[in-house]
C-alpha atoms as a PDB file:
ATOM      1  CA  UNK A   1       0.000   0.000   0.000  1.00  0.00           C
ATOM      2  CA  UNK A   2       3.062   2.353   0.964  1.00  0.00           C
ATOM      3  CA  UNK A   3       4.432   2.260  -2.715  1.00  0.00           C
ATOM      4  CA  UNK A   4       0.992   2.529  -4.527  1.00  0.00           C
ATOM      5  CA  UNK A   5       0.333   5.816  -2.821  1.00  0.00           C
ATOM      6  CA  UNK A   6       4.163   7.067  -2.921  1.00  0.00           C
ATOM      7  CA  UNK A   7       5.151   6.575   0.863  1.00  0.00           C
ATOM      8  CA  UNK A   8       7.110   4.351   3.629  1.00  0.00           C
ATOM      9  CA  UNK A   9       5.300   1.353   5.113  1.00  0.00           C
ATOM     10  CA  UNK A  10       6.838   3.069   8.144  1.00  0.00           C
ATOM     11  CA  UNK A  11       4.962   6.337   7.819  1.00  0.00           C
ATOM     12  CA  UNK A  12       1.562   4.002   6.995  1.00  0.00           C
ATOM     13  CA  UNK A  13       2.072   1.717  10.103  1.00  0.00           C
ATOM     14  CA  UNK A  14       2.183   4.653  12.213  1.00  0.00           C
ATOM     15  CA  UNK A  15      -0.882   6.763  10.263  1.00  0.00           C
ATOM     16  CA  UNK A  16      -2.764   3.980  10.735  1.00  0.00           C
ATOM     17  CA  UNK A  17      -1.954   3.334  14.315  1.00  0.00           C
ATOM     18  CA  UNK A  18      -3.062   6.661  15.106  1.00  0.00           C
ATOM     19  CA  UNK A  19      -6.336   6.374  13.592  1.00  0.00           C
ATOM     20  CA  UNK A  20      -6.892   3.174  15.605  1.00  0.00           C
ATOM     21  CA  UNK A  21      -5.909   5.320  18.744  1.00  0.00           C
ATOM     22  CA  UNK A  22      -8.556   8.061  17.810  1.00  0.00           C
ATOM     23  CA  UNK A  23     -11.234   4.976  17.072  1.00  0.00           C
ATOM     24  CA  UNK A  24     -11.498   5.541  13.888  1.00  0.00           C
ATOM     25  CA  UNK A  25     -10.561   2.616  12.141  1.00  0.00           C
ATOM     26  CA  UNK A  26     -10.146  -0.973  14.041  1.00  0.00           C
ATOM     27  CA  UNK A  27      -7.025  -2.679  12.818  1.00  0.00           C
ATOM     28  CA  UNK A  28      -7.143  -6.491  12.660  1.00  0.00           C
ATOM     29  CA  UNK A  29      -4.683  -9.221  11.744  1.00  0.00           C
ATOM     30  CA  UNK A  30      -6.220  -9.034   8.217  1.00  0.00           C
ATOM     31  CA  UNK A  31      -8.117  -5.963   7.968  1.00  0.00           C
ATOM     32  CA  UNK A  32      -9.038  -2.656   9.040  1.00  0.00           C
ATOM     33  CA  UNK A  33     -12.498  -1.387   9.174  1.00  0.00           C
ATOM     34  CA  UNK A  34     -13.743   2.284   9.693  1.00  0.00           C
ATOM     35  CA  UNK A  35     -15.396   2.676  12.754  1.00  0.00           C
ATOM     36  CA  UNK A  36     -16.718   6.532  11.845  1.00  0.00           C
ATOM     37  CA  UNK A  37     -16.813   8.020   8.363  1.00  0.00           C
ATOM     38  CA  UNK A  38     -17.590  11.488   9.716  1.00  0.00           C
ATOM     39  CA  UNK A  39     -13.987  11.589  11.717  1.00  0.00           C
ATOM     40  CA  UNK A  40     -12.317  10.012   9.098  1.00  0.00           C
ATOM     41  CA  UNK A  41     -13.573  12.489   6.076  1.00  0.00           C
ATOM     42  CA  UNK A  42     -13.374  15.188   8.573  1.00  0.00           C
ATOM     43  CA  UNK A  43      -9.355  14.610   8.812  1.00  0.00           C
ATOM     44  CA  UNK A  44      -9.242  13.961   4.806  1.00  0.00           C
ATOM     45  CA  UNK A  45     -10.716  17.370   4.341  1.00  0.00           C
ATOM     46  CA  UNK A  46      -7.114  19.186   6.017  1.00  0.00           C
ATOM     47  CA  UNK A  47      -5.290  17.517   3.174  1.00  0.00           C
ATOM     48  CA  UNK A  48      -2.164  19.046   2.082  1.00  0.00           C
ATOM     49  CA  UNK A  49      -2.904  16.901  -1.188  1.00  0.00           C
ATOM     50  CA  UNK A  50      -6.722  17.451  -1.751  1.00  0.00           C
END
């Protein structure tokens, strides 16, 4: 996933460790689901990229 979208698998592990802090996503073995859309568009929104 880090190459596809131009990154480190580092700087993904840790992004997506901190959404699982907030409770936005749940991180599983072999999955990760999103817990709340609203928080999760709400961050997307402050994108340096969008």
């Amino acid at each position: 996933m880090a190459d596809h979208i131009g990154t480190t698998s580092r700087h993904v592990n840790r992004l997506l460790t901190m959404l699982a802090n907030e409770g936005i996503i749940e991180r599983s073995k072999n999955s990760i689901s999103i817990k709340t859309g609203k928080k999760l568009k709400r961050l997307a929104s402050r994108s340096i990229y969008a």
